[in-house]
Each structure stands twice: as C-alpha cells, then as structure tokens.
Protein backbone atom coordinates (compact mmCIF):
# COMPACT_ATOMS: atom_id res chain seq x y z
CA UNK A 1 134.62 257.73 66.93
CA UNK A 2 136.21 260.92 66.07
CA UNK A 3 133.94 263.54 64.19
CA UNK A 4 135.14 267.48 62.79
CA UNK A 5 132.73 269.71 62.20
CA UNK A 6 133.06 273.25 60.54
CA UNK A 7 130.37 276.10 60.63
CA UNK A 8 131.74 279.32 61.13
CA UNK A 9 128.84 280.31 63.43
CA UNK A 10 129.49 277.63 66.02
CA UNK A 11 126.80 275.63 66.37
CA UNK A 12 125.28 276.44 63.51
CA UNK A 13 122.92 273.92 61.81
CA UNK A 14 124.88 271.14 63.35
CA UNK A 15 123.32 271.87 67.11
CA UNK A 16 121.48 269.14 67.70
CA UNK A 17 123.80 266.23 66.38
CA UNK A 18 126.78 267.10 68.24
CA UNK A 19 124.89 267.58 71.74
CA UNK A 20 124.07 263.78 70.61
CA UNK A 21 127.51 263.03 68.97
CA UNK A 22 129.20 264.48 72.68
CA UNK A 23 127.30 262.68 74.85
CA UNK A 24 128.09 259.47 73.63
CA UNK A 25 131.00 257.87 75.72
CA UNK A 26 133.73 256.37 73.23
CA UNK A 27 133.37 259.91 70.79
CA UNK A 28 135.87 263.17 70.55
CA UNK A 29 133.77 265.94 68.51
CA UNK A 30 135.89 268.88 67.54
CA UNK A 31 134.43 271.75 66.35
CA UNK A 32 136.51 274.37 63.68
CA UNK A 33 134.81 278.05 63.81
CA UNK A 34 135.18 281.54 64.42
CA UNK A 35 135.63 282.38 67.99
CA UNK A 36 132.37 282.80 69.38
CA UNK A 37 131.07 282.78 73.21
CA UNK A 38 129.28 279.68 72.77
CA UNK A 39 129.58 276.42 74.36
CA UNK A 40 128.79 272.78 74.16
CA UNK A 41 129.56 270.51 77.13
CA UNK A 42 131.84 267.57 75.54
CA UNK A 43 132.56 269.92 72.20
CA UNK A 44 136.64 270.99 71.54
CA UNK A 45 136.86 274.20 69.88
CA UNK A 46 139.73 275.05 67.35
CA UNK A 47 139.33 278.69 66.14
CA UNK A 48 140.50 279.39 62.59
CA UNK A 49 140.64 283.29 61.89
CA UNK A 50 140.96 284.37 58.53
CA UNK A 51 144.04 286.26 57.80
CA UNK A 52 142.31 289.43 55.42
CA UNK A 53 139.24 290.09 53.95
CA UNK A 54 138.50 290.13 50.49
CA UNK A 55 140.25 293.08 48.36
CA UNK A 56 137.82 295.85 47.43
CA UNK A 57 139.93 295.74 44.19
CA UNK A 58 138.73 292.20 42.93
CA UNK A 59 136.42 292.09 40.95
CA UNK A 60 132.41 292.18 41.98
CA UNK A 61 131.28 289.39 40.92
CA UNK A 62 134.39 287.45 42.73
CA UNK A 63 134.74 289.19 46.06
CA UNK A 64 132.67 286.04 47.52
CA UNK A 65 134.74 283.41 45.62
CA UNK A 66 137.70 285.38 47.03
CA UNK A 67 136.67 285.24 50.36
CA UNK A 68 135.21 281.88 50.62
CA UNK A 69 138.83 280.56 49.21
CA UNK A 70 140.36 282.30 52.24
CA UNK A 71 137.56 280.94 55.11
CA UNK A 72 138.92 277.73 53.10
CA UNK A 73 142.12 278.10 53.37
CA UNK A 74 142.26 279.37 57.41
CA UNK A 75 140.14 275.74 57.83
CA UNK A 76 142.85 273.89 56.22
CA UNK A 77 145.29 275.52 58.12
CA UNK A 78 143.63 274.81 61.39
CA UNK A 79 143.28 270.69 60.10
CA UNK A 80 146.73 270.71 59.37
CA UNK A 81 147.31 271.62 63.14
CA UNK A 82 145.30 269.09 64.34
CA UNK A 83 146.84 266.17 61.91
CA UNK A 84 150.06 267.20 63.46
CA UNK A 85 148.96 266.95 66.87
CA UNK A 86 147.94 263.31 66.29
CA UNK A 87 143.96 263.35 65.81
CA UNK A 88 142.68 261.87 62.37
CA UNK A 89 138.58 262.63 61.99
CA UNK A 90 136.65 259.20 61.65
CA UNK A 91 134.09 262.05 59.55
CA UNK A 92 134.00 265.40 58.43
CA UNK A 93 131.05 267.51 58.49
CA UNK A 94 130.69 270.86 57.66
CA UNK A 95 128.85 273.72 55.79
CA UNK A 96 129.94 274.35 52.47
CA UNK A 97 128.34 278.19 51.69
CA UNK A 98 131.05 280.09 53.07
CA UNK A 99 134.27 277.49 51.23
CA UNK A 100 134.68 276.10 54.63
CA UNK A 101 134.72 272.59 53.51
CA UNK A 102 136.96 273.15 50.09
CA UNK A 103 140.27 271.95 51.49
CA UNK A 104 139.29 269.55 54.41
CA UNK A 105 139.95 266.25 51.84
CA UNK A 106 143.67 267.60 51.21
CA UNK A 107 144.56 267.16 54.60
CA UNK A 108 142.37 263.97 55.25
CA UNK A 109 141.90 262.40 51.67
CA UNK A 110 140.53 259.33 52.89
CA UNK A 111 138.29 260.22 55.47
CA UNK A 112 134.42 261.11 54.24
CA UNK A 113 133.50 264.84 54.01
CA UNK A 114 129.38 265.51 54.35
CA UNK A 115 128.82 268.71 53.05
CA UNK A 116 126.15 270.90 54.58
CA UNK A 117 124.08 272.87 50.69
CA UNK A 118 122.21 275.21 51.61
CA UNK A 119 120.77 276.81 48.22
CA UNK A 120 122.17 276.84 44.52
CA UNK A 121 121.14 280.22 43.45
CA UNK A 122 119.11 280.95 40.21
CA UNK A 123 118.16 283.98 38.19
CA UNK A 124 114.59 282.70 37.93
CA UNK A 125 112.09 280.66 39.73
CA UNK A 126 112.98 281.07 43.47
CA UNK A 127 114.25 284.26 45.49
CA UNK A 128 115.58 286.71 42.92
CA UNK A 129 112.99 288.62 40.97
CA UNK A 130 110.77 287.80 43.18
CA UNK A 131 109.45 291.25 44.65
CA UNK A 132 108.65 293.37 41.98
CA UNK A 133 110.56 296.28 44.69
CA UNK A 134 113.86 295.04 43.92
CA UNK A 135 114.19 294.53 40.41
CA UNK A 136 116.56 292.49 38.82
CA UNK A 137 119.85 294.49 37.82
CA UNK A 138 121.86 293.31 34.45
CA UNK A 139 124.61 292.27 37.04
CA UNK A 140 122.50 289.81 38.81
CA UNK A 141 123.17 287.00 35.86
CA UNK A 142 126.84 286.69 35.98
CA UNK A 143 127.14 287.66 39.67
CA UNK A 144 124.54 284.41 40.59
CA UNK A 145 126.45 282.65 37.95
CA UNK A 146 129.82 282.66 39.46
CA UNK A 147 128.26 282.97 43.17
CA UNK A 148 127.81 279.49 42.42
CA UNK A 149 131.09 278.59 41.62
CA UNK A 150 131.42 277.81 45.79
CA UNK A 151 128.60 275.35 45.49
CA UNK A 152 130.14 273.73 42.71
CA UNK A 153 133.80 273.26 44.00
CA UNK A 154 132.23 272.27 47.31
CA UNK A 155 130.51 269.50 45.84
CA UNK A 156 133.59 268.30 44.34
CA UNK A 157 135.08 268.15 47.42
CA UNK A 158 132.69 266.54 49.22
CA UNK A 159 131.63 262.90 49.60
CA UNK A 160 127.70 263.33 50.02
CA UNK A 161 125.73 266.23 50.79
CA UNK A 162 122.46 267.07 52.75
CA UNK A 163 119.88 269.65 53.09
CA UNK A 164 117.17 270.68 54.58
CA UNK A 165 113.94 270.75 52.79
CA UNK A 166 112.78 269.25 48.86
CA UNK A 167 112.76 272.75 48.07
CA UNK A 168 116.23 272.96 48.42
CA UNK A 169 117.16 269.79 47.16
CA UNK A 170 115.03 270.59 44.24
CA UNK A 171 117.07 274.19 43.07
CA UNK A 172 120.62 271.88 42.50
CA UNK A 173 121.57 270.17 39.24
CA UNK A 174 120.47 266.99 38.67
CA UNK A 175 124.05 265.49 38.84
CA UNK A 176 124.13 266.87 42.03
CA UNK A 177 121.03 265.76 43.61
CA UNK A 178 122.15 262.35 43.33
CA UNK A 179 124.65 262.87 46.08
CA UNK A 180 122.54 265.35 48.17
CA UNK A 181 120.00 263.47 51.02
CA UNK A 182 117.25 265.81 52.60
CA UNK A 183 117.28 265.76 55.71
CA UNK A 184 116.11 268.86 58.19
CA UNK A 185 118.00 269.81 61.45
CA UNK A 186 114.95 268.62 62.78
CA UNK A 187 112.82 270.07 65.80
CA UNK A 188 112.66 269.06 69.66
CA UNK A 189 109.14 268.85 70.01
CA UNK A 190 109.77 267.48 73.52
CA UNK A 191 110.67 270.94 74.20
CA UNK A 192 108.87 273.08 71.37
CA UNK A 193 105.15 272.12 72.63
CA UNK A 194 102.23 273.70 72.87
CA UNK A 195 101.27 274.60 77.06
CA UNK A 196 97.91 276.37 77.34
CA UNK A 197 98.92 277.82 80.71
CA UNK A 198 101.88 280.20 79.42
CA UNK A 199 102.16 283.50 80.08
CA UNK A 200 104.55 286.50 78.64
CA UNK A 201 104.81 289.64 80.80
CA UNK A 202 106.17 292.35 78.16
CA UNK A 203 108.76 295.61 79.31
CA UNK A 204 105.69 297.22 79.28
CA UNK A 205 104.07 295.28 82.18
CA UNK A 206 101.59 294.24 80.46
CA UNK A 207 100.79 290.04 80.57
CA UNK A 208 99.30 288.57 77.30
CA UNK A 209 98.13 284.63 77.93
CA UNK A 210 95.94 282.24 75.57
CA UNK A 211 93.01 284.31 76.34
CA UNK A 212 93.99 287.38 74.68
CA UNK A 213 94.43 288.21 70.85
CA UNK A 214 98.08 287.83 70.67
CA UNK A 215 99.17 288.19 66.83
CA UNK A 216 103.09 287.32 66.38
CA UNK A 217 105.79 287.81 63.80
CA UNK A 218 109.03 286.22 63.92
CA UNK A 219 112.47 286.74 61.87
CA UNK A 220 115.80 286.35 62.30
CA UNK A 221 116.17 290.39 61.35
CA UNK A 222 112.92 291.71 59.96
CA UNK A 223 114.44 292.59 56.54
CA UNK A 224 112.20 292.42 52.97
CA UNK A 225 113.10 288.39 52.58
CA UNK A 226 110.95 287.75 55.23
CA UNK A 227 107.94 289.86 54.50
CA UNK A 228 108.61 292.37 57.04
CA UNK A 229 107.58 294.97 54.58
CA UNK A 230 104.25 292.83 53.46
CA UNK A 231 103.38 292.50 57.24
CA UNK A 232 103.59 296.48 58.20
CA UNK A 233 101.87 297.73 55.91
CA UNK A 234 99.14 295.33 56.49
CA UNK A 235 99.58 296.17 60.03
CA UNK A 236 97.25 299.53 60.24
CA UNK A 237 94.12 297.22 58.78
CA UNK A 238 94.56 294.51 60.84
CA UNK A 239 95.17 296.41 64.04
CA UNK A 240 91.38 298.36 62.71
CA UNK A 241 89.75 294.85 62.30
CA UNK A 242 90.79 293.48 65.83
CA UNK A 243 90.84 296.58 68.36
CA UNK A 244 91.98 294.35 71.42
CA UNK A 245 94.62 292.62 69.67
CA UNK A 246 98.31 293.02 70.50
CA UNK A 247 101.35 292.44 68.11
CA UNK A 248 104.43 290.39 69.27
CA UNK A 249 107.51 291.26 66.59
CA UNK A 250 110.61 289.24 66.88
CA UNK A 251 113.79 290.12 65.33
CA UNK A 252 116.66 292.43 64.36
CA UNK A 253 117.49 295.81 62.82
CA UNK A 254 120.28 293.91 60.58
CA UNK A 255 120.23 292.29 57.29
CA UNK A 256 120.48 288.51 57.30
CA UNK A 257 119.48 287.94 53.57
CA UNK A 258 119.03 290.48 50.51
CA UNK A 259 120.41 294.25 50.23
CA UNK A 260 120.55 296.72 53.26
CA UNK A 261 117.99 299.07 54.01
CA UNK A 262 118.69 302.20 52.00
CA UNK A 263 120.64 305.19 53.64
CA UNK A 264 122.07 302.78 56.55
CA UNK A 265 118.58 302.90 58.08
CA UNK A 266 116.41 299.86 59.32
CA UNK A 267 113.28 298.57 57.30
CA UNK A 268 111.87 298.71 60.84
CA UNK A 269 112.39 302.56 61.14
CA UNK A 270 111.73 303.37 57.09
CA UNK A 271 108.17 301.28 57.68
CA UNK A 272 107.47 302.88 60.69
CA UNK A 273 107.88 306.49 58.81
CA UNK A 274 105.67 304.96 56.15
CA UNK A 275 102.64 303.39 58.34
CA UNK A 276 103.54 304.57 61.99
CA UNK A 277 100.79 307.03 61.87
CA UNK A 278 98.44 304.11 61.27
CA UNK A 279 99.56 302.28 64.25
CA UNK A 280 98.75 301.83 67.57
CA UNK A 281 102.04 301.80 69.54
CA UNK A 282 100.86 300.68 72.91
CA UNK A 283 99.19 297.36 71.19
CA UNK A 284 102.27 296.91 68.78
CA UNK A 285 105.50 295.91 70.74
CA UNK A 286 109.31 295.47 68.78
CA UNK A 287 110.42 292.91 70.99
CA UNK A 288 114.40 292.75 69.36
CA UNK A 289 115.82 289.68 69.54
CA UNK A 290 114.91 287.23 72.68
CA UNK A 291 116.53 284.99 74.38
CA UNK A 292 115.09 281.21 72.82
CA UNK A 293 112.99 280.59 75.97
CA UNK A 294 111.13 283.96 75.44
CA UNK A 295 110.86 282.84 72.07
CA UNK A 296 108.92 279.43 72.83
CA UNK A 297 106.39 281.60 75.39
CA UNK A 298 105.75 283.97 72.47
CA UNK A 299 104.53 281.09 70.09
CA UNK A 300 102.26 279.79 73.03
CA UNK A 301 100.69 282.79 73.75
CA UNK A 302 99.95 283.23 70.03
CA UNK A 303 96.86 283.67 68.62
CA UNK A 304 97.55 283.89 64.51
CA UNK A 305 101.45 283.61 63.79
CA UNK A 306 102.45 285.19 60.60
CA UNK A 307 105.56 283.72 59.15
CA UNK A 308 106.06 285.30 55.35
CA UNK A 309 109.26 284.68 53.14
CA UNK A 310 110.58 284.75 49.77
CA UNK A 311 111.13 281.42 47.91
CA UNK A 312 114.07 280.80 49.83
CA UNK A 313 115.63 279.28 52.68
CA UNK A 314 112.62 278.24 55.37
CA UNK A 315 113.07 279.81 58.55
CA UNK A 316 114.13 277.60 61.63
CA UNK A 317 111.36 279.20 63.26
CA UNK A 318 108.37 278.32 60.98
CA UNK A 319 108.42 274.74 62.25
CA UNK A 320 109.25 275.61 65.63
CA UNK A 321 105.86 277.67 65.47
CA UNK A 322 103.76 274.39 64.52
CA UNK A 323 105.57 271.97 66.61
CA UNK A 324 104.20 274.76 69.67
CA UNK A 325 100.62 274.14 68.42
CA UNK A 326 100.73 277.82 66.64
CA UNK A 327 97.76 279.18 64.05
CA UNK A 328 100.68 279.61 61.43
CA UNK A 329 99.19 282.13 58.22
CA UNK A 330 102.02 281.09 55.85
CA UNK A 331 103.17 282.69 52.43
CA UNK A 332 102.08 280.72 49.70
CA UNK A 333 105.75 280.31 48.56
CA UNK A 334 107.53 277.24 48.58
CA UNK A 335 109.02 276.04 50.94
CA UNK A 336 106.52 276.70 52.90
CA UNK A 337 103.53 274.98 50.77
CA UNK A 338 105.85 271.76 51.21
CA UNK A 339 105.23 271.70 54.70
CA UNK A 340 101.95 273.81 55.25
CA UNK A 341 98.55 273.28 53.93
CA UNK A 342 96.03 275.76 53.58
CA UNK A 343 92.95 274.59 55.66
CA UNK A 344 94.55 271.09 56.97
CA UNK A 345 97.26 272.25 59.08
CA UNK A 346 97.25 276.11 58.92
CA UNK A 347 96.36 279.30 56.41
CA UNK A 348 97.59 280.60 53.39
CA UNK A 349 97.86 283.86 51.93
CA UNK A 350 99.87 285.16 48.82
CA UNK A 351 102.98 286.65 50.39
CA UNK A 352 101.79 290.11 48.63
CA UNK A 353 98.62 290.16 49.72
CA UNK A 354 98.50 292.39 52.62
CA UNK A 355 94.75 292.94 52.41
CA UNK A 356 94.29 288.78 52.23
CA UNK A 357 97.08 288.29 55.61
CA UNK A 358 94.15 290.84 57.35
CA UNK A 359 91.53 288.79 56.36
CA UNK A 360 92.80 285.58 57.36
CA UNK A 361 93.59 287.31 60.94
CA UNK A 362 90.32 288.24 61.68
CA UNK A 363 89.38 284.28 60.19
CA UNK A 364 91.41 283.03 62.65
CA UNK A 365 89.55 285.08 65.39
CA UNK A 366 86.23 284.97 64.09
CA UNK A 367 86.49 280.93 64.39
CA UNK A 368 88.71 279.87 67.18
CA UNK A 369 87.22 276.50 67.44
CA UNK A 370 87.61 275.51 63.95
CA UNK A 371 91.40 276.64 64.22
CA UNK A 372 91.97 274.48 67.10
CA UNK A 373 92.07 271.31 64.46
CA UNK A 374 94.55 273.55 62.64
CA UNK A 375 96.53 274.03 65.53
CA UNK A 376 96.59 270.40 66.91
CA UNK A 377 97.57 269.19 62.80
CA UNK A 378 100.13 271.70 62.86
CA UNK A 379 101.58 270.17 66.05
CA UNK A 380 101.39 266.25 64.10
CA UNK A 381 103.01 267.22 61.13
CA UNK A 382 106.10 268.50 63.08
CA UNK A 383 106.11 265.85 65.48
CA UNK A 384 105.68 262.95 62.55
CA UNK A 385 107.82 264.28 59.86
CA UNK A 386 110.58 266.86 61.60
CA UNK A 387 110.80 265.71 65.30
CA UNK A 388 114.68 265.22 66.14
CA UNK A 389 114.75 262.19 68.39
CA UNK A 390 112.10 260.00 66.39
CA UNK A 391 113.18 261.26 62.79
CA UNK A 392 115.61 263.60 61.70
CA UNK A 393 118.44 262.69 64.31
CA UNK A 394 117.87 258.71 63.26
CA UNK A 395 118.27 259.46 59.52
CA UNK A 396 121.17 262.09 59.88
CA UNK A 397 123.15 258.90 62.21
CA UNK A 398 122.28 256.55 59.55
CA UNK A 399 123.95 258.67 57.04
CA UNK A 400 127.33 259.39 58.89
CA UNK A 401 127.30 255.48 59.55
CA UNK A 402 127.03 254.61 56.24
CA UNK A 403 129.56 257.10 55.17
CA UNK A 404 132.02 256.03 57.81
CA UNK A 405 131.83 252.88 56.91
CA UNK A 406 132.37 253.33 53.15
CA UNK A 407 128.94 252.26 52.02
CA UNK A 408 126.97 254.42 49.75
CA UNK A 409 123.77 256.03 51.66
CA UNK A 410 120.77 253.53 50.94
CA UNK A 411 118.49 255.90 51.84
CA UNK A 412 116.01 258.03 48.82
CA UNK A 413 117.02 261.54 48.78
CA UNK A 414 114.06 262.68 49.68
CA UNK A 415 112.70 260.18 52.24
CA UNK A 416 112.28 263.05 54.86
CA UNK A 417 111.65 266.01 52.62
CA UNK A 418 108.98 265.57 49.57
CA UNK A 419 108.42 268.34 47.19
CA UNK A 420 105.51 270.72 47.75
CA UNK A 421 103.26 268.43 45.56
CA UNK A 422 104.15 264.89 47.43
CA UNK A 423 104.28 265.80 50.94
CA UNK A 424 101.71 264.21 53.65
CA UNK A 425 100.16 266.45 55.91
C-alpha cells in the first residue's frame, strides 16, 4: 500500500501509525512537511516550503485563512511533484488546522483523504472566556467566526475525519460529527509504565526517587492555557504545607496556545516577579524542555502530578502521566473529567482554585496508601481505553481499511472516546 501523510511538524500526531505503517513490508509511506531534523526509519520526506507569509495588509480576521490557503497551496504543489514522478497514494492522511489538506483531492480526486480536526472554535462554552484575566474583546466573534472557515473547507475536502477525545468531537456541528470518528493517538504503555526503582539526578546534583516528595508540572510551554499561572501562585502555599517537597516544572518560555506574555517577557519570569519572593528556589527546579526519556523518569519519580488546562485541547502528556502510574490532580475542565475521575482514578480541583490544588497536595501526602489505588486505576484506564497496540492503533487501521477500500467506517463515532458523562473509568 501506498500512504501520504501531511503535518507540517513532521511527525506530528501521526507518530505512532507510520512507525507501524513503515514497518510493514509491501508499504511506501511518504511524508509532506516542513523541513525538520527528524527522522523515521522507512518514512520518505518531501518538504513543501511556503513561498510568503501572510500580508500584514490583509485583513485581521483573515491573516489565518490567508495563510492556511498558502500551506495549502505549497502541499498541492509538492503532490503534483510526486503524481508526476509516478506514485499515486492508496490514502491520504493529514492534519487539516493549518489548510494542509485543502487541495490534496485536486491532485488525487479519487483516492480517500482522512482529515486530522483538531477543535472547531466557539465564542462560548470551551476555551475563550474562560479566564476571567483575558476577557473577551468585541473582535473575538467574527475573528472565531471566520477562523473557522479552515475547518469548514477542510471538511469539504475531506472523506472522513478523526479526533482525539469526545470533547473534541463534541465542539463540531452536528453535520459534521457524522463524518468525524474519535479516536486518540493513543499511548505506549509498554513503554509509559510505572517502575518504582527510577531515579532523576537534577543539574543541581541532587537525586529525587519514589521516596521523596516529588511534586511535578508538565506543559508543552508553561503559558496561561495550561494553568501555569493557577499553579505559581499556588506554589508559595504548597511549598509552606510540605517543607521537604521538591517541584519538577517541565516546559518552555514560548507560547503554544493563547496570546504572548505581555512586553515580550515569559509568564515564567512575570510569575516569578509576582511570587518569587514566596519561593524556595533550591526546592523549585525549571527544568526547560527534556528530552522524552527524562520526561518518563520525571512522572515516575512523582509524587502528586498537577496537569491544569483550559477547556481545550488535552495535553499528550496528561495520559502519558496515568499510563506511568502518576497521582494526577486534574482541572475539573473537560476534557479532562472525560478521562479522570475524582476519587476513582485521580483528584480534582477547580482549575482556579489555587488554595483547593494545595489542599489536595498535602491529601495526596497525608494518605499515600489510599493514593496507591488511585495510582494503579490511573494506570488501567490508560492501558484499557488509550493503549496503542491493543486499542487505538487497531481502530485507527480499521478506519484507513475501510476507507481504502471504499466502504463507509462501521465503526460509532465515539466507540473510543465517550463524553465526560458516559465514559468508564
């Protein structure tokens, strides 16, 4: 078989399924991207660059639609080249945020095109409005509006869709849910585990194991979005409640998600001027971003794991953190009460509630035992509903079959991701 993919951030969400896809003898997997350093053993790269940015002079709410319709066109472009060097995709798969995907059928028009929806954005009811600290501005209507002009061309373009969670499923029209499977990238829990034994020797020198009071944090870039805000200025209380216990933060000065700090300066460094004097800096240690196996000793040597987020996309990392037999405190924001139940297979605290996030901290201390059920739950529900091998890879194959052979996808659209309400611990 012969399968295309497009992300611009090569691998991107599609990882997993074409190390699988590769390693299959019989398939050619071509990848279109932006040139990147990355590599997958079996994978053929063909870099698409586009050929300007968008014009400062468009219009606001349009620079996006602008842009996305050139990321668009440098794909097409790039398929065209490969058409005329003989290869014809038996499937197309690709991410449709950044337009990617918009002009893949006009070169192939009879080959299937899975589209990869991330989030249909709304005024109210998920991430916008949210935090009362960034208000909504009388632009945000039309600019949300006609940002999702790229989901809705996409999904004209495109044969099927998936997604990752119920939540996400749940934001998109109803005509378009019919079309749209859930389906998460899935975790390796064969890899992600829990091991008792591990230990993490920081710059400092200093080794933390199982045995200490090891509090982590974990984001992409530790930006609003995420709670970084919520989580340092909780920071001087907890660090007063649990005088032996050291903090593990993960992440980046940049801005995945949301506006940029004000003045060009991190959140990290505006918090720290706000609540640095409260803080002990030997016990509290900015760890950047790590490399992923420092990533999977920092969940084992955690104690409580604090993962806090807006109602938006859910963090890679959340269910990387239970699959590693983590003490997750979650946000009470969906998505994460689809996967996370408070007292069954972790904590939750309203994502605001810096004085609560202390309080379940010191919980989580004050009863290790009892959090050990937490911890081994947490570990079940990512091995039985978001493990790679034994459920998401099998359902993600089943849908490219069924695709590739012209049949429509038999499966529910949300046999592997149930909204908040529905889903099994």
């Amino acid at each position: 078989m012969n399968y295309l993919f497009v992300h611009q951030n090569f691998p991107g969400q599609y990882q997993h399924i074409v190390q699988h896809l590769a390693a299959q003898p019989g398939n050619r997997v071509v990848f279109i991207s932006h040139d990147s350093p990355a590599q997958i053993p079996g994978v053929e790269r063909a870099i698409y660059q586009p050929f300007r940015a968008a014009r400062p002079s468009t219009h606001h709410y349009l620079q996006e639609l602008e842009l996305a319709v050139i990321y668009g066109q440098g794909v097409y472009e790039v398929c065209r080249r490969l058409k005329a060097e003989g290869f014809t995709p038996d499937i197309m798969i690709g991410h449709n945020g950044w337009g990617e995907t918009l002009y893949m059928k006009d070169v192939w028009p009879d080959v299937p095109l899975l589209a990869y929806f991330e989030f249909f954005y709304h005024l109210a009811g998920a991430d916008i409005g949210f935090d009362p600290s960034l208000p909504v501005s009388l632009n945000d209507g039309p600019r949300v509006r006609t940002k999702n002009v790229i989901n809705t061309l996409g999904f004209e373009a495109a044969d099927w869709g998936h997604t990752p969670t119920g939540w996400q499923w749940s934001l998109y029209p109803d005509y378009m849910r019919s079309r749209i499977s859930v389906i998460h990238e899935g975790v390796d829990t064969s890899i992600v585990r829990p091991e008792p034994d591990a230990w993490l020797r920081l710059p400092s020198g200093l080794t933390l194991t199982r045995k200490d009071e090891v509090i982590t944090y974990v984001a992409r870039n530790l930006e609003p979005y995420r709670g970084f805000h919520v989580f340092m200025r909780a920071l001087p209380d907890i660090l007063r409640r649990r005088p032996k216990a050291h903090v593990l933060i993960v992440g980046g000065d940049e801005v995945s998600y949301g506006h940029a700090a004000p003045g060009g300066r991190s959140y990290r460094d505006i918090l720290l001027d706000e609540v640095g004097a409260g803080i002990d800096r030997e016990r509290v240690h900015f760890l950047g971003k790590v490399p992923y196996p420092s990533f999977l000793t920092i969940l084992r040597v955690s104690s409580a794991h604090v993962y806090l987020t807006y109602p938006f996309v859910l963090s890679w990392s959340f269910l990387e953190a239970m699959a590693a037999g983590c003490l997750v405190i979650g946000s009470s924001t969906i998505p994460v009460e689809e996967v996370l139940r408070d007292r069954q297979n972790g904590l939750l605290v309203d994502f605001f509630d810096g004085a609560g996030l202390a309080e379940r901290i010191d919980e989580v201390f004050e009863h290790p035992d009892r959090m050990q059920t937490l911890r081994d739950r947490a570990r079940r529900t990512a091995v039985e509903h978001y493990d790679l091998r034994t459920v998401t890879l099998p359902r993600f194959l089943a849908l490219t079959d069924d695709l590739i052979a012209g049949r429509t996808p038999s499966q529910e659209p949300l046999a592997n991701g149930r909204l908040a309400e529905r889903t099994p611990v």
